[in-house]
PDB file of N, CA and C in Angstrom:
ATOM      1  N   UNK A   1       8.134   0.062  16.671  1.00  0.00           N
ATOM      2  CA  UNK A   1       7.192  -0.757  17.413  1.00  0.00           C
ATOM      3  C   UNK A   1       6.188  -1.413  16.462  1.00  0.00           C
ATOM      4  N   UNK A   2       5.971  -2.599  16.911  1.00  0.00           N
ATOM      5  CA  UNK A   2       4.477  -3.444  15.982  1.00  0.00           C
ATOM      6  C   UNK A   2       3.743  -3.430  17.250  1.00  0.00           C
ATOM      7  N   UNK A   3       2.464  -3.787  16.220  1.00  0.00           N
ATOM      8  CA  UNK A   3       1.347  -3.597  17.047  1.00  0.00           C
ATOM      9  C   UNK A   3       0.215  -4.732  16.061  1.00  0.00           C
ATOM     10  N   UNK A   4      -0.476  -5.006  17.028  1.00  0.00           N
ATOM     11  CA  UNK A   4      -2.114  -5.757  15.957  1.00  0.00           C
ATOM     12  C   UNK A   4      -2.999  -4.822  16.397  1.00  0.00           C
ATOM     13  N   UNK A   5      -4.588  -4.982  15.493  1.00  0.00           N
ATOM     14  CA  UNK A   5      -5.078  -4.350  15.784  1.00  0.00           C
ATOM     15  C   UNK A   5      -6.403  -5.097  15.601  1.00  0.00           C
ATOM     16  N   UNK A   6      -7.396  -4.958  16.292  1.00  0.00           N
ATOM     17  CA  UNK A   6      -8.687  -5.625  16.270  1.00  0.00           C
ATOM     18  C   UNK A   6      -9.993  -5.129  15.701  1.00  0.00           C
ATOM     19  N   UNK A   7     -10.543  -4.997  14.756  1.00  0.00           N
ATOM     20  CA  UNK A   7     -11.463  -4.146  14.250  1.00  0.00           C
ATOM     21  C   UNK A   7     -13.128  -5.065  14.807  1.00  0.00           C
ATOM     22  N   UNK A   8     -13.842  -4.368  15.924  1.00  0.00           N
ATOM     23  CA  UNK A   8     -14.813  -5.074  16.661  1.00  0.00           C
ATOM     24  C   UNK A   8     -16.111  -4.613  15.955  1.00  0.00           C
ATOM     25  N   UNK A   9     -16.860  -4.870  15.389  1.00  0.00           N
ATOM     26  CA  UNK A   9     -18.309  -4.583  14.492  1.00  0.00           C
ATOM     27  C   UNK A   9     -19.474  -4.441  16.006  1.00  0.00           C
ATOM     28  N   UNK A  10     -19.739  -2.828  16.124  1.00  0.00           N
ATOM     29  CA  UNK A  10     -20.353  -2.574  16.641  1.00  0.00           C
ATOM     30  C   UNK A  10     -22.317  -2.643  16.419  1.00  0.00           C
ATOM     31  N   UNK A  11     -22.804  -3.179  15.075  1.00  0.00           N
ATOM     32  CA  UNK A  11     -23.599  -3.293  14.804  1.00  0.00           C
ATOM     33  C   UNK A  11     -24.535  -4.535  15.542  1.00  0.00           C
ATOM     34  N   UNK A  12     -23.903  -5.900  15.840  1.00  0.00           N
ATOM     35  CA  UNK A  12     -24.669  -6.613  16.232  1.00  0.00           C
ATOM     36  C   UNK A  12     -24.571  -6.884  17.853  1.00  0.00           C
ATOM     37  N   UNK A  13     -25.277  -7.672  18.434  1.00  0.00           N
ATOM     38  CA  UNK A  13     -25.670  -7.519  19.875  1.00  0.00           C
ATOM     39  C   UNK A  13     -24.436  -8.676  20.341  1.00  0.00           C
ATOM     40  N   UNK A  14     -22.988  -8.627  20.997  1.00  0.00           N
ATOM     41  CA  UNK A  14     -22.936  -9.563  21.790  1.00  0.00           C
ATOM     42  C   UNK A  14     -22.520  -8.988  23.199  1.00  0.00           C
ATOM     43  N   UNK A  15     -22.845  -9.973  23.821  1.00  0.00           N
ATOM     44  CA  UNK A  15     -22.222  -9.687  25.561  1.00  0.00           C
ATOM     45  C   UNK A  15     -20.659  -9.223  25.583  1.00  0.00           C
ATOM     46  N   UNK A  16     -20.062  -9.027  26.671  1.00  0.00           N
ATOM     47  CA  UNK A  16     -19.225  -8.814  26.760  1.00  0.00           C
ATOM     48  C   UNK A  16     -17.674  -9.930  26.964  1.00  0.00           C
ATOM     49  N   UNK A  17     -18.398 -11.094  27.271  1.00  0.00           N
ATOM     50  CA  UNK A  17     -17.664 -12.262  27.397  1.00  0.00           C
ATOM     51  C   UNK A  17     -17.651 -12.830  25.676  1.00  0.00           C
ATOM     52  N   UNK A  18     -18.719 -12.253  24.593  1.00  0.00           N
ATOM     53  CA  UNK A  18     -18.573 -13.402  23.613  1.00  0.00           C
ATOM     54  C   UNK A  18     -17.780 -11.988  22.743  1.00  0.00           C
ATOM     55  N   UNK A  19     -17.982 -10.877  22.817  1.00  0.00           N
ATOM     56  CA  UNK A  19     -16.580 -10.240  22.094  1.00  0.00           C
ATOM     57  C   UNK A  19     -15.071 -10.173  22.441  1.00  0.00           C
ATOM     58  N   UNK A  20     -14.920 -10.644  23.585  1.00  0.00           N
ATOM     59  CA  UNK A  20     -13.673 -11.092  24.530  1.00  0.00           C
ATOM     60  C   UNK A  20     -13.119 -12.166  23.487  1.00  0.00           C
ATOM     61  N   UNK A  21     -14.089 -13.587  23.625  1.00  0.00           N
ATOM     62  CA  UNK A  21     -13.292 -14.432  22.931  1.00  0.00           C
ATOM     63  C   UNK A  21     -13.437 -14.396  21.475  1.00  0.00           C
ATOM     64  N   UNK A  22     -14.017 -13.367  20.739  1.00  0.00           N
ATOM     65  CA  UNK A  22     -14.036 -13.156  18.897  1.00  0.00           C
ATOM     66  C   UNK A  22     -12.540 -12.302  18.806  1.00  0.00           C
ATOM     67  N   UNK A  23     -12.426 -11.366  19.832  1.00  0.00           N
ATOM     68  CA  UNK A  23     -11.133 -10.722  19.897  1.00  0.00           C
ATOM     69  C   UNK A  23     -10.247 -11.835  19.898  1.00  0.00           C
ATOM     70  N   UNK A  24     -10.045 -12.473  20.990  1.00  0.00           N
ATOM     71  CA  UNK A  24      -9.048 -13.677  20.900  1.00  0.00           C
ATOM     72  C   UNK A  24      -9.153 -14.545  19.812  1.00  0.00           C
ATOM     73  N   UNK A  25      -9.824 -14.566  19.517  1.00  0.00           N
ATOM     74  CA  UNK A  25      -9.702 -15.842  18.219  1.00  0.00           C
ATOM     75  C   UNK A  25      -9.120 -14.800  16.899  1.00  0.00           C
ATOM     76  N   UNK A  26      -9.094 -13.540  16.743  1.00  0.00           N
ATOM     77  CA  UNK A  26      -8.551 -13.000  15.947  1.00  0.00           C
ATOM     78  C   UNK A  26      -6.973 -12.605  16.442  1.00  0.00           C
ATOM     79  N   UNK A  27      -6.658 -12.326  17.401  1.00  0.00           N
ATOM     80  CA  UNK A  27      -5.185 -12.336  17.850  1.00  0.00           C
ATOM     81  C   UNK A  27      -4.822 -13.684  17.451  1.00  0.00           C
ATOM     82  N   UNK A  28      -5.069 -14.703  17.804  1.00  0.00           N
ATOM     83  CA  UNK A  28      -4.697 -15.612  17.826  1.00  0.00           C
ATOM     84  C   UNK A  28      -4.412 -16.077  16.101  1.00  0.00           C
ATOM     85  N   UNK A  29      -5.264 -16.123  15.412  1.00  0.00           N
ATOM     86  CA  UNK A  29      -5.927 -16.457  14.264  1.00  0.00           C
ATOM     87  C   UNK A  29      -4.121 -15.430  13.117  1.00  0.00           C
ATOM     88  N   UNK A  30      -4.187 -14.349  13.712  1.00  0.00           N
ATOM     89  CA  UNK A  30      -3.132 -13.305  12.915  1.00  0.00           C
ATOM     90  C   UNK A  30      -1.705 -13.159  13.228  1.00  0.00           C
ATOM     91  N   UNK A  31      -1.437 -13.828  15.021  1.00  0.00           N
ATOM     92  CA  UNK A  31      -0.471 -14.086  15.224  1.00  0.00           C
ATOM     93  C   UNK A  31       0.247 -15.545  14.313  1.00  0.00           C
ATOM     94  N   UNK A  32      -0.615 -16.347  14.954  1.00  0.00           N
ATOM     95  CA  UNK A  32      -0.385 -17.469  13.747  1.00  0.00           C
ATOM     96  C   UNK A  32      -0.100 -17.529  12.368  1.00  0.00           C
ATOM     97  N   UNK A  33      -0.747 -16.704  11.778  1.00  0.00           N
ATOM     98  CA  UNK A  33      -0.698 -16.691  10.359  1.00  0.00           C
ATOM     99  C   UNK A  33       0.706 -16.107   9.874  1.00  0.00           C
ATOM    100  N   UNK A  34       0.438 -14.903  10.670  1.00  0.00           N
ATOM    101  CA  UNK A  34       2.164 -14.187  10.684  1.00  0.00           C
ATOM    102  C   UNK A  34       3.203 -15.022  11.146  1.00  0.00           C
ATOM    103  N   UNK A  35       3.147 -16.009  11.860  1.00  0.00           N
ATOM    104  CA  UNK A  35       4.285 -16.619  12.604  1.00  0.00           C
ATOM    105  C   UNK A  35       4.428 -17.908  11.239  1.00  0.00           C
ATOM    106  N   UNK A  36       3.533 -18.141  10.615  1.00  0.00           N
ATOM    107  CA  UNK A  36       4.079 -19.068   9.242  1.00  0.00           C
ATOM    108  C   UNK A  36       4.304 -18.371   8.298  1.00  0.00           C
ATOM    109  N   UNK A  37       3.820 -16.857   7.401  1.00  0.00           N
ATOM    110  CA  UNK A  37       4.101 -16.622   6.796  1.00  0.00           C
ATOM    111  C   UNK A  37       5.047 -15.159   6.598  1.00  0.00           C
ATOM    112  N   UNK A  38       5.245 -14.655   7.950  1.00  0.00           N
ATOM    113  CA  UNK A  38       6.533 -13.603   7.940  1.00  0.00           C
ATOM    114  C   UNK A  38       7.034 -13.544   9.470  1.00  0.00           C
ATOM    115  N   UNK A  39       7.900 -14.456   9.594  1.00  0.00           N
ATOM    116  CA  UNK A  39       8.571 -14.716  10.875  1.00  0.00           C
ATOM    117  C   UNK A  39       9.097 -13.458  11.628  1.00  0.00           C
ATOM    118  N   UNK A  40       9.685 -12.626  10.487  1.00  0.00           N
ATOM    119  CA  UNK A  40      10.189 -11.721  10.945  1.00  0.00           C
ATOM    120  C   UNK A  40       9.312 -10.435  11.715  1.00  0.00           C
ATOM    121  N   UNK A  41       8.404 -10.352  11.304  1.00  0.00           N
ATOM    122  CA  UNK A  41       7.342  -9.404  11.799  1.00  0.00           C
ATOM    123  C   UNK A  41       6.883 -10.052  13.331  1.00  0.00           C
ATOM    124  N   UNK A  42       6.790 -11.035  13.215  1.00  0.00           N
ATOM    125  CA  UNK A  42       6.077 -11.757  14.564  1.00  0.00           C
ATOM    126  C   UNK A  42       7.369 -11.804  15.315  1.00  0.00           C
ATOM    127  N   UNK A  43       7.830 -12.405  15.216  1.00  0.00           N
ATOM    128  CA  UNK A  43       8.937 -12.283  16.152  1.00  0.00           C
ATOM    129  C   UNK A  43       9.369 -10.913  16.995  1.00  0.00           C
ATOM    130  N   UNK A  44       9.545  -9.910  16.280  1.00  0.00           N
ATOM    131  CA  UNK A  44       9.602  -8.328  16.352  1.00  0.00           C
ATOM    132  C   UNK A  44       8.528  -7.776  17.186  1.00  0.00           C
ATOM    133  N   UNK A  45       7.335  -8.212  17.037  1.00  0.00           N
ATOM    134  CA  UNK A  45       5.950  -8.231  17.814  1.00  0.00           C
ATOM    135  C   UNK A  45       6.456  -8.850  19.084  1.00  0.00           C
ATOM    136  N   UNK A  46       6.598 -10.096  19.134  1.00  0.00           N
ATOM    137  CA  UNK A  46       6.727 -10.802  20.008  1.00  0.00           C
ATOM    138  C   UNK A  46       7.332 -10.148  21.084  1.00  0.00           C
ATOM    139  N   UNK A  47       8.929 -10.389  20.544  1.00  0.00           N
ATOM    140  CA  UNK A  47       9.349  -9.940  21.421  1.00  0.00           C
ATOM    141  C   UNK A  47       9.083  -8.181  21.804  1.00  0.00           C
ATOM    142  N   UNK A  48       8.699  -7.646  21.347  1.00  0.00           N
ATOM    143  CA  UNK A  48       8.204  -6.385  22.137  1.00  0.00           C
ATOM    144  C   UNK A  48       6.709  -6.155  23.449  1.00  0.00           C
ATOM    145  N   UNK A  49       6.370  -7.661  23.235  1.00  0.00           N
ATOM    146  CA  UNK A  49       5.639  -7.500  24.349  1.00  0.00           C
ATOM    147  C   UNK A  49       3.941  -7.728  23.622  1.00  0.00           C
ATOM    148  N   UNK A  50       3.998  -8.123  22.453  1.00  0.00           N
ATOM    149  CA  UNK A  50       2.634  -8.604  21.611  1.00  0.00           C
ATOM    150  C   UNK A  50       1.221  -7.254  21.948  1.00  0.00           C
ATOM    151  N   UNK A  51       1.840  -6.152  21.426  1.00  0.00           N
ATOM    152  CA  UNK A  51       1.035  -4.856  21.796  1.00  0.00           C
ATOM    153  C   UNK A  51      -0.369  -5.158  20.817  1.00  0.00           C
ATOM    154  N   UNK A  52      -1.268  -5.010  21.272  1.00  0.00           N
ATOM    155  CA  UNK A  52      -3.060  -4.968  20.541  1.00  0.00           C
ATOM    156  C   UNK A  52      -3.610  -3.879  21.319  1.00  0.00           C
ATOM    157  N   UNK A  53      -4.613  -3.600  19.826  1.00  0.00           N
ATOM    158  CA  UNK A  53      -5.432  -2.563  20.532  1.00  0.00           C
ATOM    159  C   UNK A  53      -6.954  -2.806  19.696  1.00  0.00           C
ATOM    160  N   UNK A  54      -7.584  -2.787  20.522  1.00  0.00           N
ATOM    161  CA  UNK A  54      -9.515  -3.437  19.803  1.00  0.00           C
ATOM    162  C   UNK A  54     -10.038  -1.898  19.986  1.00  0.00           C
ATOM    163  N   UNK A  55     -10.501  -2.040  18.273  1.00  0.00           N
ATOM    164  CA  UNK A  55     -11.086  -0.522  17.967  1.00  0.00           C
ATOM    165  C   UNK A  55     -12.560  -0.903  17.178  1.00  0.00           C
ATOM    166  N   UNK A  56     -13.581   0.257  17.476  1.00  0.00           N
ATOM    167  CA  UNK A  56     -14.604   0.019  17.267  1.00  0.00           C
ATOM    168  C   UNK A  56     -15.038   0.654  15.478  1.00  0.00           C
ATOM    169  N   UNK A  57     -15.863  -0.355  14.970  1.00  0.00           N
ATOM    170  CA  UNK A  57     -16.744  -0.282  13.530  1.00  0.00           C
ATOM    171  C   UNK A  57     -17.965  -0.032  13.676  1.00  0.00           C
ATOM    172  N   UNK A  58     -18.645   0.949  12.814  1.00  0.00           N
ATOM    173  CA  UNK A  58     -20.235   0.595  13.325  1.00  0.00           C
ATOM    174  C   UNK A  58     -20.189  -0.286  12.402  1.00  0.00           C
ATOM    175  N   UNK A  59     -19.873  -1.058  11.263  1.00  0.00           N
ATOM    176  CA  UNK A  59     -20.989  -1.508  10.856  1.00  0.00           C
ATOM    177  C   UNK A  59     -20.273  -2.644   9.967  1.00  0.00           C
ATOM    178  N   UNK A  60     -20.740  -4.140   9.147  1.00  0.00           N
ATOM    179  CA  UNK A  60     -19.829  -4.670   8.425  1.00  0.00           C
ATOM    180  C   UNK A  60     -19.263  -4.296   7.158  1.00  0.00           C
ATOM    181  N   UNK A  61     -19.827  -3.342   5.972  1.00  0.00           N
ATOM    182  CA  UNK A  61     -19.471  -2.363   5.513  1.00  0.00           C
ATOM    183  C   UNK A  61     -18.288  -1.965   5.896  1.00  0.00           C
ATOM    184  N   UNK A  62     -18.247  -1.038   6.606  1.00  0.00           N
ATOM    185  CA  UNK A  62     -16.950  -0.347   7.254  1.00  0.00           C
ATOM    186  C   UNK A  62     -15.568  -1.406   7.583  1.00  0.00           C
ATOM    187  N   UNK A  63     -15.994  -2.337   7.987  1.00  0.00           N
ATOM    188  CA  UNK A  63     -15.079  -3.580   8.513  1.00  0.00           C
ATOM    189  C   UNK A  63     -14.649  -4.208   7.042  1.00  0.00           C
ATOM    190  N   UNK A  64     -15.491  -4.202   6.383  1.00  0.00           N
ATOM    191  CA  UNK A  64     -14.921  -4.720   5.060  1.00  0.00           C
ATOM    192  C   UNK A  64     -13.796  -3.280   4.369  1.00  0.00           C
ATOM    193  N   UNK A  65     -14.736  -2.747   4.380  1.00  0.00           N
ATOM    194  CA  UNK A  65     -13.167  -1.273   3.804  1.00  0.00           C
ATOM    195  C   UNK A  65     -11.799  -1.714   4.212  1.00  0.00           C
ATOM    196  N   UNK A  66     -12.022  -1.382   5.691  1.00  0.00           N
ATOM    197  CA  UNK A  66     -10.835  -1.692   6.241  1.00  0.00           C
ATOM    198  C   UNK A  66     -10.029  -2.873   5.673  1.00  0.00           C
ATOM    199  N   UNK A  67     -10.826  -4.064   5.621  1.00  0.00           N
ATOM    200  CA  UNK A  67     -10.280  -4.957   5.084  1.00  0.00           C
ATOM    201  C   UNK A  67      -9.889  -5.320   3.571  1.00  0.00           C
ATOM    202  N   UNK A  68     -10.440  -4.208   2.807  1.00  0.00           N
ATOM    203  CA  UNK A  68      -9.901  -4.507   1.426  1.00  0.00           C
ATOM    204  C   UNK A  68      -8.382  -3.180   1.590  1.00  0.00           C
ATOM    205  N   UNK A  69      -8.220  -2.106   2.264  1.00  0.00           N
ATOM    206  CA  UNK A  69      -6.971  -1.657   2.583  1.00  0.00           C
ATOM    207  C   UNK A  69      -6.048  -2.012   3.269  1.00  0.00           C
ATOM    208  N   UNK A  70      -6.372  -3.266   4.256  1.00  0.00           N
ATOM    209  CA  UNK A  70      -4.907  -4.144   4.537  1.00  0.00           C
ATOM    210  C   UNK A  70      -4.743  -4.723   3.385  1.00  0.00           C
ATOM    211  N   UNK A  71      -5.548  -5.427   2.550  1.00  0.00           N
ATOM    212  CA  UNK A  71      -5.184  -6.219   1.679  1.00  0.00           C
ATOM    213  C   UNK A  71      -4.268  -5.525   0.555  1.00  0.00           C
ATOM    214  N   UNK A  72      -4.526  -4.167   0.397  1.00  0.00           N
ATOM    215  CA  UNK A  72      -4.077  -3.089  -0.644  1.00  0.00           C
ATOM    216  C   UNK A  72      -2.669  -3.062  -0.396  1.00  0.00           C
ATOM    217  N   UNK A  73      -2.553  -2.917   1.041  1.00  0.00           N
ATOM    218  CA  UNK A  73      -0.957  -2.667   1.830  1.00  0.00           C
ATOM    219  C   UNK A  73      -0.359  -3.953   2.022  1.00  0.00           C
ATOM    220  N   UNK A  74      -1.020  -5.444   1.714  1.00  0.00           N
ATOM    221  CA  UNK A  74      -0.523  -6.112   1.552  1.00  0.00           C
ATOM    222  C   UNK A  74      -0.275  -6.677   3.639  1.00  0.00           C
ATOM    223  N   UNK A  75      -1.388  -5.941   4.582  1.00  0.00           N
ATOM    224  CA  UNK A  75      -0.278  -6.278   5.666  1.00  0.00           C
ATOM    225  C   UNK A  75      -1.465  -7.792   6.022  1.00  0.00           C
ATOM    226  N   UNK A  76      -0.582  -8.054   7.081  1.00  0.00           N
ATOM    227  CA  UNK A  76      -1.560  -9.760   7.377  1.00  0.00           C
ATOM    228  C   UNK A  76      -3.012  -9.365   8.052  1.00  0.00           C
ATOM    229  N   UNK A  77      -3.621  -9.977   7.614  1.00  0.00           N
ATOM    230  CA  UNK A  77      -5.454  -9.910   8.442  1.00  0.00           C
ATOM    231  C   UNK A  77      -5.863 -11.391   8.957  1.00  0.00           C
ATOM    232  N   UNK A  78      -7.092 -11.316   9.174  1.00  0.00           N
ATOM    233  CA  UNK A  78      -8.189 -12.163   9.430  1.00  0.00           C
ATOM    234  C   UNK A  78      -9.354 -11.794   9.995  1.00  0.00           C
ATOM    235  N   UNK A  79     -10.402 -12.688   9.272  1.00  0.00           N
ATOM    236  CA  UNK A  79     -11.511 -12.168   9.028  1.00  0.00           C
ATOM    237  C   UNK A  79     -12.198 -12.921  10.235  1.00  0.00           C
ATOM    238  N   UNK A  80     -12.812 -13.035  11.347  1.00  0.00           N
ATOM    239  CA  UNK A  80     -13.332 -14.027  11.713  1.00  0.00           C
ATOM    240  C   UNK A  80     -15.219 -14.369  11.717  1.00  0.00           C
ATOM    241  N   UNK A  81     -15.103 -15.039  11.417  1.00  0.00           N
ATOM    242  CA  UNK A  81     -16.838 -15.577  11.943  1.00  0.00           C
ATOM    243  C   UNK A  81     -17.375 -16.143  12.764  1.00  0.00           C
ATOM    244  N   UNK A  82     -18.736 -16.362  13.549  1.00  0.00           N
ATOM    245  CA  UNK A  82     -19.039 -17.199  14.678  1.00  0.00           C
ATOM    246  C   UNK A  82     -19.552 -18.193  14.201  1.00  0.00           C
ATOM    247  N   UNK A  83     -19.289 -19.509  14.925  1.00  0.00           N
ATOM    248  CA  UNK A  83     -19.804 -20.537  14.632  1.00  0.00           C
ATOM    249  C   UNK A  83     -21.379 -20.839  14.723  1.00  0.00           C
ATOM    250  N   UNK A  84     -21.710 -19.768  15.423  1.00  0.00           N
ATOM    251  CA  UNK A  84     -23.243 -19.561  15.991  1.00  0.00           C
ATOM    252  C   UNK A  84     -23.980 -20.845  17.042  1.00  0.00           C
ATOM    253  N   UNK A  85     -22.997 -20.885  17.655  1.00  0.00           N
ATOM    254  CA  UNK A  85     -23.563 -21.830  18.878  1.00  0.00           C
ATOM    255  C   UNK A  85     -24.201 -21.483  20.427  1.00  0.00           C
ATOM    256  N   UNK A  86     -23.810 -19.972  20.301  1.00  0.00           N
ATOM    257  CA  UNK A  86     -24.152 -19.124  20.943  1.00  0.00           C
ATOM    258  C   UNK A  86     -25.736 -18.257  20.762  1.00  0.00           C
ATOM    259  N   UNK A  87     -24.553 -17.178  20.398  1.00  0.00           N
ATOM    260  CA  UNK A  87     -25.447 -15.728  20.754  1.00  0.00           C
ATOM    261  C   UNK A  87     -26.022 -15.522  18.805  1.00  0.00           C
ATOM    262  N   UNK A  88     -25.157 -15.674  18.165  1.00  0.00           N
ATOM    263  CA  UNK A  88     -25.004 -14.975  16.641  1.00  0.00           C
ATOM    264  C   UNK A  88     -25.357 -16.458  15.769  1.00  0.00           C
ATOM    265  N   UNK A  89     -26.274 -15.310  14.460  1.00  0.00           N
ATOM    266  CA  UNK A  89     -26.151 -17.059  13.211  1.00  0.00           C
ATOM    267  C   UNK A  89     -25.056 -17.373  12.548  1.00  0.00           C
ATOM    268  N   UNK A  90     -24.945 -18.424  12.501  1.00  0.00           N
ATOM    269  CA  UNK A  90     -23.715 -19.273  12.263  1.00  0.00           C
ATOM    270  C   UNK A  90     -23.282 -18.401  10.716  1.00  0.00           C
ATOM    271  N   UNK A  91     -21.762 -18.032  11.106  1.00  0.00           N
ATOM    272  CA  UNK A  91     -21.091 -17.119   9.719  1.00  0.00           C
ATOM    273  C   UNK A  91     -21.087 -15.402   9.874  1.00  0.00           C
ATOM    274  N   UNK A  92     -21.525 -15.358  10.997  1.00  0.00           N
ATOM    275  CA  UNK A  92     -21.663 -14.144  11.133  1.00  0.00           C
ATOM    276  C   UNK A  92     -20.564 -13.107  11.719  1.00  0.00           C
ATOM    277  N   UNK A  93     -19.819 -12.649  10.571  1.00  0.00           N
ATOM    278  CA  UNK A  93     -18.637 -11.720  10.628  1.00  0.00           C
ATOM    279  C   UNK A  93     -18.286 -10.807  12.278  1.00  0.00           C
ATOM    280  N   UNK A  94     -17.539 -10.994  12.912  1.00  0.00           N
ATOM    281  CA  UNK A  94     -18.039 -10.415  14.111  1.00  0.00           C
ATOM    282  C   UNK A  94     -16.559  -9.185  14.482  1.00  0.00           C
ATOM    283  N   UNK A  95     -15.138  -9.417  13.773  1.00  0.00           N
ATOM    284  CA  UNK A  95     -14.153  -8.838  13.650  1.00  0.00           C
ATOM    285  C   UNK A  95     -13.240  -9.221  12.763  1.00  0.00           C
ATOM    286  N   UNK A  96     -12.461  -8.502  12.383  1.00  0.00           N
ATOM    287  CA  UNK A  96     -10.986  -8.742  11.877  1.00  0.00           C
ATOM    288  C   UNK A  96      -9.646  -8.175  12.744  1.00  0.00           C
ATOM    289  N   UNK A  97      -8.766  -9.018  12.514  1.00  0.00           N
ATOM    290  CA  UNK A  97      -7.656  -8.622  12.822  1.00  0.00           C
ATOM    291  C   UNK A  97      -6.545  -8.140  12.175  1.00  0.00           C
ATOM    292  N   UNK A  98      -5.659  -7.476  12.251  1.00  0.00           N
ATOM    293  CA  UNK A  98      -4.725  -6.928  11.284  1.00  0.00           C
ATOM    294  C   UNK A  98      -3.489  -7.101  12.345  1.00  0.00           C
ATOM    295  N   UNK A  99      -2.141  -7.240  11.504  1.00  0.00           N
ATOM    296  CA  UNK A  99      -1.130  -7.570  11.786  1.00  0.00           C
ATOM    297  C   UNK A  99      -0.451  -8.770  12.544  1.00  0.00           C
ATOM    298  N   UNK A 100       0.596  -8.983  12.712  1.00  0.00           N
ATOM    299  CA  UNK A 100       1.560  -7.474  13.645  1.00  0.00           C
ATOM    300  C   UNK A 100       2.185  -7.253  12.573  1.00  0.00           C
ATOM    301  N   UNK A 101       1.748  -5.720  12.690  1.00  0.00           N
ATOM    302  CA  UNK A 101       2.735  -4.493  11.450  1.00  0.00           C
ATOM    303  C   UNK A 101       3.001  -3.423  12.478  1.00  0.00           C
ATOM    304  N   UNK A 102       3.947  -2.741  11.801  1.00  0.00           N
ATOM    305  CA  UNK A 102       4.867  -1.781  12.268  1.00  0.00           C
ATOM    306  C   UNK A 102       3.448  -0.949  12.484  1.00  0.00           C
ATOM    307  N   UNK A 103       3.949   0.047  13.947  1.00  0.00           N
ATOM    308  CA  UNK A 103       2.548   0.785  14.421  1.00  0.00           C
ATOM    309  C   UNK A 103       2.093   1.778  13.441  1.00  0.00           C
ATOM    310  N   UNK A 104       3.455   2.517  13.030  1.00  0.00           N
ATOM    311  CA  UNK A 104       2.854   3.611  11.798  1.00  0.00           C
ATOM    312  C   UNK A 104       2.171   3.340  10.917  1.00  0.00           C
ATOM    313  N   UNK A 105       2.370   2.079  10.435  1.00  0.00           N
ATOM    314  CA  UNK A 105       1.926   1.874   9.427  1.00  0.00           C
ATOM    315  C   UNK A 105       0.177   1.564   9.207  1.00  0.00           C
ATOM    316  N   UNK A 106      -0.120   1.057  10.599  1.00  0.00           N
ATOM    317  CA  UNK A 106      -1.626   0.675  11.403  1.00  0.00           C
ATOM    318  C   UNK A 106      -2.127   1.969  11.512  1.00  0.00           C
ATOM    319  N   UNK A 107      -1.433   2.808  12.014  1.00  0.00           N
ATOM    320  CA  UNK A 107      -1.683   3.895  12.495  1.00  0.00           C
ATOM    321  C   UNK A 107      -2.747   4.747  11.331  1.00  0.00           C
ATOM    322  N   UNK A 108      -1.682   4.806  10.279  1.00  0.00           N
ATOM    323  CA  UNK A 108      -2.158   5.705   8.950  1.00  0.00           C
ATOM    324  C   UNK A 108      -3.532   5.029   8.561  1.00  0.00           C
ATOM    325  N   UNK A 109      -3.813   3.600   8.689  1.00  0.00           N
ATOM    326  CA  UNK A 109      -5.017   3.474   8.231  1.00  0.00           C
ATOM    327  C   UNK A 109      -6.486   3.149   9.245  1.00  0.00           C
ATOM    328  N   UNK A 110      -5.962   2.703  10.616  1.00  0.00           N
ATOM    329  CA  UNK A 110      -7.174   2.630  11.623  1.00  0.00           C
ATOM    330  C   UNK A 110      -6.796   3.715  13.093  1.00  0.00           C
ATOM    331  N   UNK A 111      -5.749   5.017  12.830  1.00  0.00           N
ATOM    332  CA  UNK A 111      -5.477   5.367  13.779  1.00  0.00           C
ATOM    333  C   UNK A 111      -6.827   6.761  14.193  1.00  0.00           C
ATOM    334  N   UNK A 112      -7.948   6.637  13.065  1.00  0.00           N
ATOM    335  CA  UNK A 112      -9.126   7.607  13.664  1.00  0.00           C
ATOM    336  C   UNK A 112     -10.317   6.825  14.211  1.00  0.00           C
ATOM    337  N   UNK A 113     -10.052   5.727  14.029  1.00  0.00           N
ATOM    338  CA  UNK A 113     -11.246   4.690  15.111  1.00  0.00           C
ATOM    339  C   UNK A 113     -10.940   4.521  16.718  1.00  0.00           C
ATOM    340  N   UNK A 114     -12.252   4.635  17.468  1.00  0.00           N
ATOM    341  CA  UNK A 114     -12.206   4.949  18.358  1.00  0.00           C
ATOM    342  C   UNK A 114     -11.779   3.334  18.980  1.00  0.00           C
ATOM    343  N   UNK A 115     -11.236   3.680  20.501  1.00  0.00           N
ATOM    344  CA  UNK A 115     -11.060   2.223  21.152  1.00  0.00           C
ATOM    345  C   UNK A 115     -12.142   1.790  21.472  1.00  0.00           C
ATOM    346  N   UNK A 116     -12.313   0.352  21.720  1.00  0.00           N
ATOM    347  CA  UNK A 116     -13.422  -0.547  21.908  1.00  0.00           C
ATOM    348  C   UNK A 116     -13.522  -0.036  23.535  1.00  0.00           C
TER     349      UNK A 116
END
């Protein structure tokens, strides 16, 4: 099974509608990326039904770890930022996304963070 995974930065204040669409813009943002640069993984995702799961960070620190150990494992990410038209100042890191990678492999490195 693949899976993505959403790493949500619990440190700053947003509503519940503006982490909805930072989540989506990172599915979106990693499906894409994967679908140009390893077909085979996305596809495999795909067709299994495009499984995600949004797990909570306290802090951007922590979100960066995470993100220099996908990079280690080589699996697909994205980093996203807000444009700050909203709620947040403009650039302000709000999640990353990881995959679609095989679940074990997610597993071993964000499978002790709690769900969002």
């Amino acid at each position: 099974m693949y899976k993505m995974v959403i790493l949500v930065r619990m440190d700053i204040k947003m509503s519940k509608g503006k982490t909805a669409v930072q989540v989506a813009h990172a599915a979106v943002s990693c499906a894409m990326k994967s679908y140009l640069t390893d077909f085979r993984s996305f596809n495999v995702w795909y067709s299994e039904g495009q499984k995600k799961v949004a797990l909570k960070v306290k802090t951007l620190d922590e979100m960066m770890e995470y993100k220099k150990r996908f990079d280690h494992e080589r699996i697909n990410s994205c980093v996203i930022s807000d444009a700050g038209l909203t709620q947040l100042e403009p650039g302000t890191i709000t999640v990353i996304g990881a995959g679609p990678e095989r679940e074990d492999i997610l597993d071993k490195i964000t499978g002790s963070l709690p769900l969002l």
